[in-house]
C-alpha atoms as a PDB file:
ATOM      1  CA  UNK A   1      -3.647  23.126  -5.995  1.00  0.00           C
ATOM      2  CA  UNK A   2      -2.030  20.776  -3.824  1.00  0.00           C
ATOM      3  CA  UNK A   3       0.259  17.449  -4.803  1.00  0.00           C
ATOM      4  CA  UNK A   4      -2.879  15.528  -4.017  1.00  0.00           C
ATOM      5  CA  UNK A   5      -5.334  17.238  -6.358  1.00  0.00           C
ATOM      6  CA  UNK A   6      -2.710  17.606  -9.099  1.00  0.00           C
ATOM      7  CA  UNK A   7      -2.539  13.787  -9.147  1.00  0.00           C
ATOM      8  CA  UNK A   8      -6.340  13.284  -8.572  1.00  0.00           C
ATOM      9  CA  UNK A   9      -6.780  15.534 -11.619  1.00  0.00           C
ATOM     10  CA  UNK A  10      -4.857  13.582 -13.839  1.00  0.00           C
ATOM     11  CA  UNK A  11      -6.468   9.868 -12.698  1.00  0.00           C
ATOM     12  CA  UNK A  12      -9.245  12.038 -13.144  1.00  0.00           C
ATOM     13  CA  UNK A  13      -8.653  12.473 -17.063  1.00  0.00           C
ATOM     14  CA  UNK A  14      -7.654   9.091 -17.105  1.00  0.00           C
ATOM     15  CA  UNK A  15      -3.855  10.030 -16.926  1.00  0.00           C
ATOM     16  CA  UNK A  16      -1.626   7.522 -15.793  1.00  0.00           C
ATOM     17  CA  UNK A  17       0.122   8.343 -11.865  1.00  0.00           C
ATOM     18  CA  UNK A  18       3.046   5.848 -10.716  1.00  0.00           C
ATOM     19  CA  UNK A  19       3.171   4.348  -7.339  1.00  0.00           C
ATOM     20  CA  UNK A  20       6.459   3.314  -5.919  1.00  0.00           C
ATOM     21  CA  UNK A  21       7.220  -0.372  -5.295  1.00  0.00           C
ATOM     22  CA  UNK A  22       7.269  -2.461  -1.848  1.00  0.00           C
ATOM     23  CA  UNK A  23       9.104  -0.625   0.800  1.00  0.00           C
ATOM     24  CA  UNK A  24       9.400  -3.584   3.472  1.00  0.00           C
ATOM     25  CA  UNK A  25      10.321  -6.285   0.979  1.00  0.00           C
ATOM     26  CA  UNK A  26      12.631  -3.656  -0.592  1.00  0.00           C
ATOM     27  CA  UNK A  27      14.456  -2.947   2.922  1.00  0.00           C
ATOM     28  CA  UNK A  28      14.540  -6.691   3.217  1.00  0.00           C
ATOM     29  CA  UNK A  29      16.537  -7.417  -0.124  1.00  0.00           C
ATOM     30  CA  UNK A  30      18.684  -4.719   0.993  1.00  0.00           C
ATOM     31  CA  UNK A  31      20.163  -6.406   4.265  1.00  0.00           C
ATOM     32  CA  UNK A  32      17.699  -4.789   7.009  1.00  0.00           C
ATOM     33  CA  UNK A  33      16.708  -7.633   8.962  1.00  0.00           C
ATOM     34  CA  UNK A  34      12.728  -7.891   9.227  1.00  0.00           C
ATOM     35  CA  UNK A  35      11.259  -8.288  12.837  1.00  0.00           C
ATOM     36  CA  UNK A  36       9.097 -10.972  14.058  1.00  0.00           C
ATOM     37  CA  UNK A  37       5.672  -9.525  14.931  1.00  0.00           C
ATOM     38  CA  UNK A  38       6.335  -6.094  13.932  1.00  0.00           C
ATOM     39  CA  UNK A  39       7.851  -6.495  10.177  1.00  0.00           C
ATOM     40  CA  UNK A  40       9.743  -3.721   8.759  1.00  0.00           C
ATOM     41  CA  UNK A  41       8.042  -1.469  11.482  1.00  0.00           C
ATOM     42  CA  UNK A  42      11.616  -2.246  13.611  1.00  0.00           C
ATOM     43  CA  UNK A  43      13.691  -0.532  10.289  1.00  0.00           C
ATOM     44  CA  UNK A  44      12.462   2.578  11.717  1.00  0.00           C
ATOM     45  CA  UNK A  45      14.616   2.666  14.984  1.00  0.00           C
ATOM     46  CA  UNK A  46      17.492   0.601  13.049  1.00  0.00           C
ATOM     47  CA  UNK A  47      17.998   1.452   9.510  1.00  0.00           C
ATOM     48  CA  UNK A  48      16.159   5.186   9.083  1.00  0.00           C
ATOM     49  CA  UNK A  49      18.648   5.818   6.343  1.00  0.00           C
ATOM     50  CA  UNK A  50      18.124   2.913   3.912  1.00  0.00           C
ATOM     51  CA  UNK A  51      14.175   3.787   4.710  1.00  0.00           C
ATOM     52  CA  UNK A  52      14.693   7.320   2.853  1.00  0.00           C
ATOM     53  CA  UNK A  53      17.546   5.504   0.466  1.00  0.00           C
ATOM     54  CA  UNK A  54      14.415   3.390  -0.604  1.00  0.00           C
ATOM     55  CA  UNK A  55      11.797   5.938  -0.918  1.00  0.00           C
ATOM     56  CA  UNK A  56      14.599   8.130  -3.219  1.00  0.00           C
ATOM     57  CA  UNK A  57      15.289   5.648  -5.491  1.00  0.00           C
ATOM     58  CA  UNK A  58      11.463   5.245  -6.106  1.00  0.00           C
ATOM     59  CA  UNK A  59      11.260   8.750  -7.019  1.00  0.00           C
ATOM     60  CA  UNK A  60      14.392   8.246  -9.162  1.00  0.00           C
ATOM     61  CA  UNK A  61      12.928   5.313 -10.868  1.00  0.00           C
ATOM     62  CA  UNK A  62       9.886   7.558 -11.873  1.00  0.00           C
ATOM     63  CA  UNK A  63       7.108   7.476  -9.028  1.00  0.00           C
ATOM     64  CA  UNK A  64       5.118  10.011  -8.385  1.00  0.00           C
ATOM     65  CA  UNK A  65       4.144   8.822  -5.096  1.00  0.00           C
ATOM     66  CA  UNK A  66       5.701   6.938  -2.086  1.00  0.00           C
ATOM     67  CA  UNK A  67       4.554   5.087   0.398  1.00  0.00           C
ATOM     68  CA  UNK A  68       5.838   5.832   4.254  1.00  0.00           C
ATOM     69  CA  UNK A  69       6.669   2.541   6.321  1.00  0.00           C
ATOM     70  CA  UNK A  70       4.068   2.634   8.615  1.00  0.00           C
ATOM     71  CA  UNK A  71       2.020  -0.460   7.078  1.00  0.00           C
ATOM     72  CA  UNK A  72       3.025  -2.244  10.899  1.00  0.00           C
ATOM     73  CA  UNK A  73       3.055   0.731  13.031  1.00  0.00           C
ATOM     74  CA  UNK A  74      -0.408   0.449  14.373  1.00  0.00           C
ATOM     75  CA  UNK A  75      -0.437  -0.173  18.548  1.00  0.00           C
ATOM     76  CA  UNK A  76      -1.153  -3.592  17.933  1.00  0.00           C
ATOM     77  CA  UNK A  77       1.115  -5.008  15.588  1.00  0.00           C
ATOM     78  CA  UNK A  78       4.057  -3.003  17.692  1.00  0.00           C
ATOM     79  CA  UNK A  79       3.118  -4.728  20.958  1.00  0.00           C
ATOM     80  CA  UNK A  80       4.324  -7.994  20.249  1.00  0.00           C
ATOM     81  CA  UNK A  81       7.686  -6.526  19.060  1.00  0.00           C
ATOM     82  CA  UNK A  82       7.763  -4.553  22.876  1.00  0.00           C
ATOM     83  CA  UNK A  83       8.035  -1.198  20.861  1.00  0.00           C
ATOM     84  CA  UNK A  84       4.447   0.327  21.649  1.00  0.00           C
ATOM     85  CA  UNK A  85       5.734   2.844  23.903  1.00  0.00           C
ATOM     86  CA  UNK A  86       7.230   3.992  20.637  1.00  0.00           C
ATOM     87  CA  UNK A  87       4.028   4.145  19.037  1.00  0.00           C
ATOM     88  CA  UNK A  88       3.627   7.736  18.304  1.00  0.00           C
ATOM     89  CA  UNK A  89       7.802   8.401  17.344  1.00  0.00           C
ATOM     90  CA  UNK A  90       7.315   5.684  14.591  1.00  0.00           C
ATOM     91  CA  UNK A  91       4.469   6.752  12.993  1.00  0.00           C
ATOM     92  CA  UNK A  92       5.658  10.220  12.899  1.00  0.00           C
ATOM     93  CA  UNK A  93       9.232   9.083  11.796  1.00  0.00           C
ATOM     94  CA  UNK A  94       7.669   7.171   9.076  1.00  0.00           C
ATOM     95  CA  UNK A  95       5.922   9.623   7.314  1.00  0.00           C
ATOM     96  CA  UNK A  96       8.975  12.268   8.167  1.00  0.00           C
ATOM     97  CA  UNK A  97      11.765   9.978   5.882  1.00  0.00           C
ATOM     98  CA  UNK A  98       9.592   9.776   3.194  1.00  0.00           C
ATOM     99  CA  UNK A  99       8.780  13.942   3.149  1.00  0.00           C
ATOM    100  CA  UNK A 100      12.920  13.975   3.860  1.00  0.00           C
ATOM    101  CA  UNK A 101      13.260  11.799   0.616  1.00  0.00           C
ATOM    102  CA  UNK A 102      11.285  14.258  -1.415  1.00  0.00           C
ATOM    103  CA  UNK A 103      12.871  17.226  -0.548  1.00  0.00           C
ATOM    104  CA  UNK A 104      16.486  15.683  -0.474  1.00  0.00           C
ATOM    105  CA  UNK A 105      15.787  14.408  -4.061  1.00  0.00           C
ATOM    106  CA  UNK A 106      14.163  17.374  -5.194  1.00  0.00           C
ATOM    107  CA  UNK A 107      12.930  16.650  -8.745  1.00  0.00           C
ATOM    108  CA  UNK A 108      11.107  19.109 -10.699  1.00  0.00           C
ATOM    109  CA  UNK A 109       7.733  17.082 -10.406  1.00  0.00           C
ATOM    110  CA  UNK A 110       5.056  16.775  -7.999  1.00  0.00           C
ATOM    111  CA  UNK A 111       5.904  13.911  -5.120  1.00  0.00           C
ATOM    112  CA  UNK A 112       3.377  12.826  -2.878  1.00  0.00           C
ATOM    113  CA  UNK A 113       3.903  11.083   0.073  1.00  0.00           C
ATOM    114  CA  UNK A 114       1.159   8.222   1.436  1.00  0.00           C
ATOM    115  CA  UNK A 115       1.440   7.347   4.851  1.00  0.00           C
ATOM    116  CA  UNK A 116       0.261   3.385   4.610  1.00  0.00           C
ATOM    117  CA  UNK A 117      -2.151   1.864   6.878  1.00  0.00           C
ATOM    118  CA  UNK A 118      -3.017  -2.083   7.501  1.00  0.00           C
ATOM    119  CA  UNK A 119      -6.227  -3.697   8.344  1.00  0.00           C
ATOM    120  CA  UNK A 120      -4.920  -6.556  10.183  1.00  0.00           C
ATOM    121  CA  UNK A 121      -1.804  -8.172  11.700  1.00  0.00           C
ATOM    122  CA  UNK A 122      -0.029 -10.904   9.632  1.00  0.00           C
ATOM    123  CA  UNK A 123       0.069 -13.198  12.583  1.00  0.00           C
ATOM    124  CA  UNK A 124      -3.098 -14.052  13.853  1.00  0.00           C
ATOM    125  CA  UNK A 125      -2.262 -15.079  17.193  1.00  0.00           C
ATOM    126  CA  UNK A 126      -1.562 -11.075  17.675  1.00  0.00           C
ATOM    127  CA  UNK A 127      -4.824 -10.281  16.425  1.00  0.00           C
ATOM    128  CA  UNK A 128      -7.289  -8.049  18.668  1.00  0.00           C
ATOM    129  CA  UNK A 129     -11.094  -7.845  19.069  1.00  0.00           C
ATOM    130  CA  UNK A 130     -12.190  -5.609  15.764  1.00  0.00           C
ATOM    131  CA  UNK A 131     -13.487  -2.885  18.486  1.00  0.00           C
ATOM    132  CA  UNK A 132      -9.627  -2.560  20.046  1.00  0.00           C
ATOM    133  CA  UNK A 133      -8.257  -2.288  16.424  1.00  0.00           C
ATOM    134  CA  UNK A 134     -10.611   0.377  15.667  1.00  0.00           C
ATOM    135  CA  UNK A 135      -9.885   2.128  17.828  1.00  0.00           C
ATOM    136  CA  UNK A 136      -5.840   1.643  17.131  1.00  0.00           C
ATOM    137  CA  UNK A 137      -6.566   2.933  13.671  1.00  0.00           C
ATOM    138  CA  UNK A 138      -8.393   5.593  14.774  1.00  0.00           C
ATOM    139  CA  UNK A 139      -5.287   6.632  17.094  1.00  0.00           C
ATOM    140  CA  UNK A 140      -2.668   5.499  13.991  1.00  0.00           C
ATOM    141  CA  UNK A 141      -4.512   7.261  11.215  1.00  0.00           C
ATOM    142  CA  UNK A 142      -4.724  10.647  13.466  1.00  0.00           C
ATOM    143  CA  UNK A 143      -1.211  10.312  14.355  1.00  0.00           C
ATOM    144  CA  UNK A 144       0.069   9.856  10.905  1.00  0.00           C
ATOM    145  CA  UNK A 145      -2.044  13.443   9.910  1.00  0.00           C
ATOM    146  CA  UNK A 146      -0.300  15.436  11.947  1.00  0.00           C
ATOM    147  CA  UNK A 147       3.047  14.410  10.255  1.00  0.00           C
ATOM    148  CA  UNK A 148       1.265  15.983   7.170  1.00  0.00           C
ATOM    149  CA  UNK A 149       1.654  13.297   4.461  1.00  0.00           C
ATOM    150  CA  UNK A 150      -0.766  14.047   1.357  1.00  0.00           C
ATOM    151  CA  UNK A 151      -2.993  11.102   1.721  1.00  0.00           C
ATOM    152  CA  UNK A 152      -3.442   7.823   3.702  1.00  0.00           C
ATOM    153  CA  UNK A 153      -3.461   4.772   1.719  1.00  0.00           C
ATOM    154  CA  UNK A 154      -5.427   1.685   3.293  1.00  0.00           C
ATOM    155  CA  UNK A 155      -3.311  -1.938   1.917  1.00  0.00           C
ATOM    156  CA  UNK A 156      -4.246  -5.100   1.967  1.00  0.00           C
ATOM    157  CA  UNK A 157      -8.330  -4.576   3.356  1.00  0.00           C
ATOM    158  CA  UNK A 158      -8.733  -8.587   3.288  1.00  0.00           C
ATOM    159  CA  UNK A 159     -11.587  -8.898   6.500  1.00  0.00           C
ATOM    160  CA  UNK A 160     -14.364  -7.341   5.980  1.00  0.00           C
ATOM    161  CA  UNK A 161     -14.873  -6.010   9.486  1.00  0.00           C
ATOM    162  CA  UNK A 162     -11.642  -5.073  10.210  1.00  0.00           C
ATOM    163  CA  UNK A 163     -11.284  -3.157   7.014  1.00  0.00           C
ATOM    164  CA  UNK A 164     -14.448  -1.344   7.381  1.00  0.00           C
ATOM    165  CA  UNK A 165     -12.700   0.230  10.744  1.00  0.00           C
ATOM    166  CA  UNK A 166      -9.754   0.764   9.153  1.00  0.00           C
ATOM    167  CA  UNK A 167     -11.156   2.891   6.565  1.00  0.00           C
ATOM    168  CA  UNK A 168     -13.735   4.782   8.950  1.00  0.00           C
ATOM    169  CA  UNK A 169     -11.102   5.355  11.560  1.00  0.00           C
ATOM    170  CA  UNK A 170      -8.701   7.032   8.624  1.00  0.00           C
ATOM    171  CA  UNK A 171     -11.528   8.531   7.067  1.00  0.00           C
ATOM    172  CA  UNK A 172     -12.296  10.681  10.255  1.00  0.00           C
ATOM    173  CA  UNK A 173      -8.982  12.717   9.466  1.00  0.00           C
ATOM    174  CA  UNK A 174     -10.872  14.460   6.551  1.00  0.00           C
ATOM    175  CA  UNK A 175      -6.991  13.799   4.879  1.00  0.00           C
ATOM    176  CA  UNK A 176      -7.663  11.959   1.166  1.00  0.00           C
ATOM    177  CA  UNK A 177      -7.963   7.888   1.927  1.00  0.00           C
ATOM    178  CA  UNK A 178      -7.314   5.794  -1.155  1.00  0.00           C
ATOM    179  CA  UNK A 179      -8.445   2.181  -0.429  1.00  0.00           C
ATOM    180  CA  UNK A 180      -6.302  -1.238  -1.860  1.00  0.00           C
ATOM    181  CA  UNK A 181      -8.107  -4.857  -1.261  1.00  0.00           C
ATOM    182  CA  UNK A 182      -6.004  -7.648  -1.910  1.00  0.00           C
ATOM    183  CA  UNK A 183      -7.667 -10.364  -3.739  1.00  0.00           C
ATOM    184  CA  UNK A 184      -7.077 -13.952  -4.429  1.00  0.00           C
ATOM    185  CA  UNK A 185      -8.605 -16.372  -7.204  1.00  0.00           C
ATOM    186  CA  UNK A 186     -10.401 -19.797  -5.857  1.00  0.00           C
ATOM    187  CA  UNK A 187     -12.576 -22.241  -7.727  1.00  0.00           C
ATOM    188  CA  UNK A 188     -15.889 -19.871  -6.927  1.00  0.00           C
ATOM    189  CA  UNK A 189     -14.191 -17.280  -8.352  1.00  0.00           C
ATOM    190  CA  UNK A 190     -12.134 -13.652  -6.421  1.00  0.00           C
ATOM    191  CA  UNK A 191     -11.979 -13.629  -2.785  1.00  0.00           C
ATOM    192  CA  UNK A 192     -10.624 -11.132  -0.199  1.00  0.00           C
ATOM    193  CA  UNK A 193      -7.182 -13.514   0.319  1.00  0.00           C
ATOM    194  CA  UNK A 194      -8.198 -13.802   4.105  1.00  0.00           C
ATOM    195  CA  UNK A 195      -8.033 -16.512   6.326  1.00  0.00           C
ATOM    196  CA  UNK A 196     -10.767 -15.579   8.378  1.00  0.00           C
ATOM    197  CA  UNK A 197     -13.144 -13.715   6.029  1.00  0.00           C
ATOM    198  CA  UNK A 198     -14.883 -16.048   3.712  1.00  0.00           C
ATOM    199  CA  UNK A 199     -16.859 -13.845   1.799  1.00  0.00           C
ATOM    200  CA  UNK A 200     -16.340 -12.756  -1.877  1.00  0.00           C
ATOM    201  CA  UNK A 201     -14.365  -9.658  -3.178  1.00  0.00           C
ATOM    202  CA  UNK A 202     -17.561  -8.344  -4.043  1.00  0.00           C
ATOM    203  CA  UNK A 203     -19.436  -9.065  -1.012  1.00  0.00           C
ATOM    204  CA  UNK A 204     -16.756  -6.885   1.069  1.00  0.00           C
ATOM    205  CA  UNK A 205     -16.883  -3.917  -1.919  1.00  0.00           C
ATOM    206  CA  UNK A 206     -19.653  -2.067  -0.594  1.00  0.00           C
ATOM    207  CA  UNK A 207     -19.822  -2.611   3.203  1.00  0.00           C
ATOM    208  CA  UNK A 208     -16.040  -0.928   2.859  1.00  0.00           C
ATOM    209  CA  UNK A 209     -16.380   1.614   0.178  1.00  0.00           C
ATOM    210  CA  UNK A 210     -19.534   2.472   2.575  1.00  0.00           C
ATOM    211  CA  UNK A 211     -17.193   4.437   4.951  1.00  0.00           C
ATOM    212  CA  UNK A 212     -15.062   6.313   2.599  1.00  0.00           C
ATOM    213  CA  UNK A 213     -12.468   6.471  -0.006  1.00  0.00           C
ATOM    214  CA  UNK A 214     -11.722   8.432  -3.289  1.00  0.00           C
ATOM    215  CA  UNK A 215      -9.690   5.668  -5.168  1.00  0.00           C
ATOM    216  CA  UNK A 216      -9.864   1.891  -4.984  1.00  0.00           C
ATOM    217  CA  UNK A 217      -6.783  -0.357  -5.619  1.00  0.00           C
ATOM    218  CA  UNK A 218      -6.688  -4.225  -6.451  1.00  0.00           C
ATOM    219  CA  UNK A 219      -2.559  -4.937  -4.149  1.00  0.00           C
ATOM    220  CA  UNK A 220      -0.793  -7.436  -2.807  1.00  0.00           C
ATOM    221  CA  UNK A 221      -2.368  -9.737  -4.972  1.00  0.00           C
ATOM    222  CA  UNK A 222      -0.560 -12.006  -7.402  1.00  0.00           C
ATOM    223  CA  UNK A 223       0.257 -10.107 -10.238  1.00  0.00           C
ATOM    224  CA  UNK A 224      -1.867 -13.199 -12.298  1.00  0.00           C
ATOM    225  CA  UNK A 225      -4.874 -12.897 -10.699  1.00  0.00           C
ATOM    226  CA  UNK A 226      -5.119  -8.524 -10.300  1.00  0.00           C
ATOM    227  CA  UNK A 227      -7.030  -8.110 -13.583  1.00  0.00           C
ATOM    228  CA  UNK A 228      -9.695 -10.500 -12.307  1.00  0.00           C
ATOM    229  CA  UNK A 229     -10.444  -8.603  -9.849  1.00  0.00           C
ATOM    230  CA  UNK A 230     -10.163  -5.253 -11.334  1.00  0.00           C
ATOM    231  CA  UNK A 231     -13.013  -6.774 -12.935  1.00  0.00           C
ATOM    232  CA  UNK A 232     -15.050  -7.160  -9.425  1.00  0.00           C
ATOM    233  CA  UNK A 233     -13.871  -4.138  -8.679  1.00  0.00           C
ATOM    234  CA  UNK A 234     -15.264  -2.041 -11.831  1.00  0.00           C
ATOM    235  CA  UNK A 235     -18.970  -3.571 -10.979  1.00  0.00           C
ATOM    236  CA  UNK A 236     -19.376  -1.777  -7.841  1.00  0.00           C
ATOM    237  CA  UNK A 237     -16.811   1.400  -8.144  1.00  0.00           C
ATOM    238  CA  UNK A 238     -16.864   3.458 -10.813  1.00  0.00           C
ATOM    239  CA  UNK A 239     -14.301   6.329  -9.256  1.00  0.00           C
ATOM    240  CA  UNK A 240     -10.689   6.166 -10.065  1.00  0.00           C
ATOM    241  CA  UNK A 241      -8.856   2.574 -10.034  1.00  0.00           C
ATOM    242  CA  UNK A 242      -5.233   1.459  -9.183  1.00  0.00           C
ATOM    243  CA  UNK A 243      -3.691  -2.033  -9.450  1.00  0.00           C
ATOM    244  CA  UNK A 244      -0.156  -2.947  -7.905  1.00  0.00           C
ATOM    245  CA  UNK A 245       0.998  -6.502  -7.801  1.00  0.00           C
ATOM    246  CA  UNK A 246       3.346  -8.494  -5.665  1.00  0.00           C
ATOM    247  CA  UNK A 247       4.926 -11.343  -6.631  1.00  0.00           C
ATOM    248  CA  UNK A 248       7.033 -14.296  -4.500  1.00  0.00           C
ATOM    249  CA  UNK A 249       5.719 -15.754  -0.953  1.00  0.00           C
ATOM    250  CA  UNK A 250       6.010 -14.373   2.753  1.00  0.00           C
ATOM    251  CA  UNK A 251       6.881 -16.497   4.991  1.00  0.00           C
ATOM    252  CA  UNK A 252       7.017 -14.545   8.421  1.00  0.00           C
ATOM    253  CA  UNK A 253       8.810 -12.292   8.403  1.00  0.00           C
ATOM    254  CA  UNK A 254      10.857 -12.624   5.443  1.00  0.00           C
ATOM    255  CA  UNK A 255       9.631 -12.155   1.477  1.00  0.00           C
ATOM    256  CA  UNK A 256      11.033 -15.588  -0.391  1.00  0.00           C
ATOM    257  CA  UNK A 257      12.242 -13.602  -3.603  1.00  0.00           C
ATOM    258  CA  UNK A 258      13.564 -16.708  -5.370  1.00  0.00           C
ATOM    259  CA  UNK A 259      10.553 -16.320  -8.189  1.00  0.00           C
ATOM    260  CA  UNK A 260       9.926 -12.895  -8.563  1.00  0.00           C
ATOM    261  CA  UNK A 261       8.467 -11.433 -11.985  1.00  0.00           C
ATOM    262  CA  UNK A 262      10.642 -10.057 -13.792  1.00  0.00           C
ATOM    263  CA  UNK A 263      10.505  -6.359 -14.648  1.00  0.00           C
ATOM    264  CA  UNK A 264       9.813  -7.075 -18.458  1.00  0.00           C
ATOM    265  CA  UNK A 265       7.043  -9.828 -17.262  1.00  0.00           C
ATOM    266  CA  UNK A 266       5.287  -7.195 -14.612  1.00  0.00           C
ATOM    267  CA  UNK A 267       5.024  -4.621 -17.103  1.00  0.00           C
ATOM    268  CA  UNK A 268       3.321  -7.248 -19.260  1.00  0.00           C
ATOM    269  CA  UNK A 269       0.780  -7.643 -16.564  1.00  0.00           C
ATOM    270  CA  UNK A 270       0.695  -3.769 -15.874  1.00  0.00           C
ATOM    271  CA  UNK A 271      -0.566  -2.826 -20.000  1.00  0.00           C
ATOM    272  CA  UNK A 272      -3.209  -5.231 -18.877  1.00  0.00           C
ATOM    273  CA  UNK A 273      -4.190  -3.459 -16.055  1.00  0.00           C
ATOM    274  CA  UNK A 274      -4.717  -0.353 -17.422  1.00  0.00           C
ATOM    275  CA  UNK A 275      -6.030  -1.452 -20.398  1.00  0.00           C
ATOM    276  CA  UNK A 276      -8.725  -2.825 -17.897  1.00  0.00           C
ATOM    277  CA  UNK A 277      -8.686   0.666 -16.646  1.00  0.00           C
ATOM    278  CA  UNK A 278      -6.111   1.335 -14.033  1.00  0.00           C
ATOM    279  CA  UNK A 279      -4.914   4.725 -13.409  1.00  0.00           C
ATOM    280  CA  UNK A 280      -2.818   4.228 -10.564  1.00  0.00           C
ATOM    281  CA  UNK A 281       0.125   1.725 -11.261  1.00  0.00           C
ATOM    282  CA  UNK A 282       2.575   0.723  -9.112  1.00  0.00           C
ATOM    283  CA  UNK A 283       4.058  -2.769  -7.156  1.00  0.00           C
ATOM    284  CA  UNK A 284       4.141  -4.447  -3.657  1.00  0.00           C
ATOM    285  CA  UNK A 285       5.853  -7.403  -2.350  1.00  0.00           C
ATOM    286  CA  UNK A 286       8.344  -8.643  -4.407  1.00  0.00           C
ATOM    287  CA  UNK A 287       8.641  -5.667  -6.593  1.00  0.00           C
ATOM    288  CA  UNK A 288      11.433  -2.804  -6.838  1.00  0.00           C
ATOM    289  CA  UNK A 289      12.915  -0.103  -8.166  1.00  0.00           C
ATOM    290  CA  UNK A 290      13.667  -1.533 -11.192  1.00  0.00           C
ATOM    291  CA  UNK A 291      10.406  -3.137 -12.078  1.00  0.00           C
ATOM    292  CA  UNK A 292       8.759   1.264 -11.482  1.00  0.00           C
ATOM    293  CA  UNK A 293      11.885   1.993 -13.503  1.00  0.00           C
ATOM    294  CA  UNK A 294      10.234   0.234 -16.621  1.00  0.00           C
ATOM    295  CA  UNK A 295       6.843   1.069 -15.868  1.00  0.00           C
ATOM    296  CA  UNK A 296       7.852   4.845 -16.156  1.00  0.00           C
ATOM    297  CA  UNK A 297       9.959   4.303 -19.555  1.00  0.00           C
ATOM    298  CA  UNK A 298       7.444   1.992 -20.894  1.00  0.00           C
ATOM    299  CA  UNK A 299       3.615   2.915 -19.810  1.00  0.00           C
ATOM    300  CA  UNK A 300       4.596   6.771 -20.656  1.00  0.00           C
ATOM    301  CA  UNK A 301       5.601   5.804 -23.949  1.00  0.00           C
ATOM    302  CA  UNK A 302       2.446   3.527 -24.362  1.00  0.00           C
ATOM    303  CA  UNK A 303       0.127   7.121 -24.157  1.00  0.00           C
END
């Protein structure tokens, strides 16, 4: 049985599996300096060894999967940063400290490895017709498979049409796809937190879950509003569920971490979350080491 199934079998009997935290918001707080179209994607070419520092003090902490940084390594969001031709080295170099981190740290356990995927660019100014962007996943997604990770993980779907191609282009791989909407609370109740989309959470379930995916996440959302839409969520999807929060504001391209939970108050949050169901726990923005260092002590004593 692979890494993959072992941890699908246990969200499958409804055992709890730990996602690491943020990995660009984490490289952030530790000094790397965040690029202006491109993110953390420029870490890759600067600071490779604080990249696998980060993913083995995730595993340390107690996840059981990590996340590569490749969530801004699609052609489009490197382009602006003038490291496309680059494209392919990135992706691969992504996934490839993150397998590096697992074997370096070599824990007794079962570690897999998620190469991340976006749906859009942060900045919409570098935005592209949702036909070019498909067809960047498409190339992203395939390039990231052949660096072998265990499973592609789609964050923050927040457009409907752009997150449809996203999952359909990583879908094609045949590799596992696990699917993570980020949501956001208004006065007519959870919405995708787009700018562009105006539709509902649950108006963009379906049309999404349409073209694939084996779990479904509620991320980057306000840690606040994520059992809310766990709630959408759990209307339409009745496979296995994650939830990981994030907690402070972007302002691009740096995370403002001057109000970030605290560890004790995100596990608070978390008990909900998988008291609403959630299998798959982990964090995003905001969130670190030591916030999946209390999950793990905590949630596996809760049962």
């Amino acid at each position: 049985m692979s890494v993959v199934e072992t941890l699908g079998a246990r969200l499958a009997d409804r055992q709890l599996v730990l996602l690491d935290g943020a990995t660009g918001t984490e490289l952030e707080r530790r000094g790397v300096p965040m690029d202006g179209a491109a993110w953390s994607a420029a870490a890759l070419v600067t600071h490779p060894d604080t990249i696998r520092s980060v993913h083995q003090d995730y595993i340390r902490a107690g996840a059981s999967i990590i996340t590569s940084n490749s969530f801004s390594t699609a052609r489009h969001q490197l382009e602006p940063a003038g490291l496309s031709a680059q494209f392919r080295e990135l992706n691969h170099r992504a996934v490839e400290l993150a397998l590096e981190a697992r074997e370096r740290t070599n824990l007794d356990r079962p570690i897999a490895v998620a190469a991340s995927m976006s749906s859009i660019h942060f900045d919409r100014k570098y935005m592209v017709p949702v036909a070019q962007a498909e067809a960047n996943f498409r190339e992203q997604a395939e390039v990231l498979a052949e660096a072998n990770p265990d499973l592609l993980l789609l964050e923050m779907m927040w457009d409907l049409d752009y997150s449809a191609a996203a999952v359909r282009a990583a879908a094609a791989t045949g590799i596992p796809v696990w699917v993570g909407f980020t949501a956001r609370r208004d006065k007519d109740g959870v919405a995708l937190f787009s700018e562009t989309y105006r539709g509902s959470l649950a108006s963009a379930l379906g049309p999404v879950l349409a073209e694939g995916g084996s779990l479904v996440s509620v991320m980057h959302t306000e840690a606040r509003d994520v059992a809310a839409a766990l709630e959408v969520v759990k209307q339409q999807w009745t496979g296995p569920l994650g939830a990981y929060g994030h907690s402070g504001q972007f302002v691009m391209p740096n995370w403002q971490f001057n109000d970030v939970i605290s560890p004790e108050t995100y596990l608070t949050q978390a008990r909900i979350w998988v008291a609403a169901g959630a299998r798959l726990i982990g964090g995003c923005c905001g969130i670190g080491p030591d916030h999946i260092r209390l999950l793990s002590e905590q949630l596996r004593l809760d049962g």
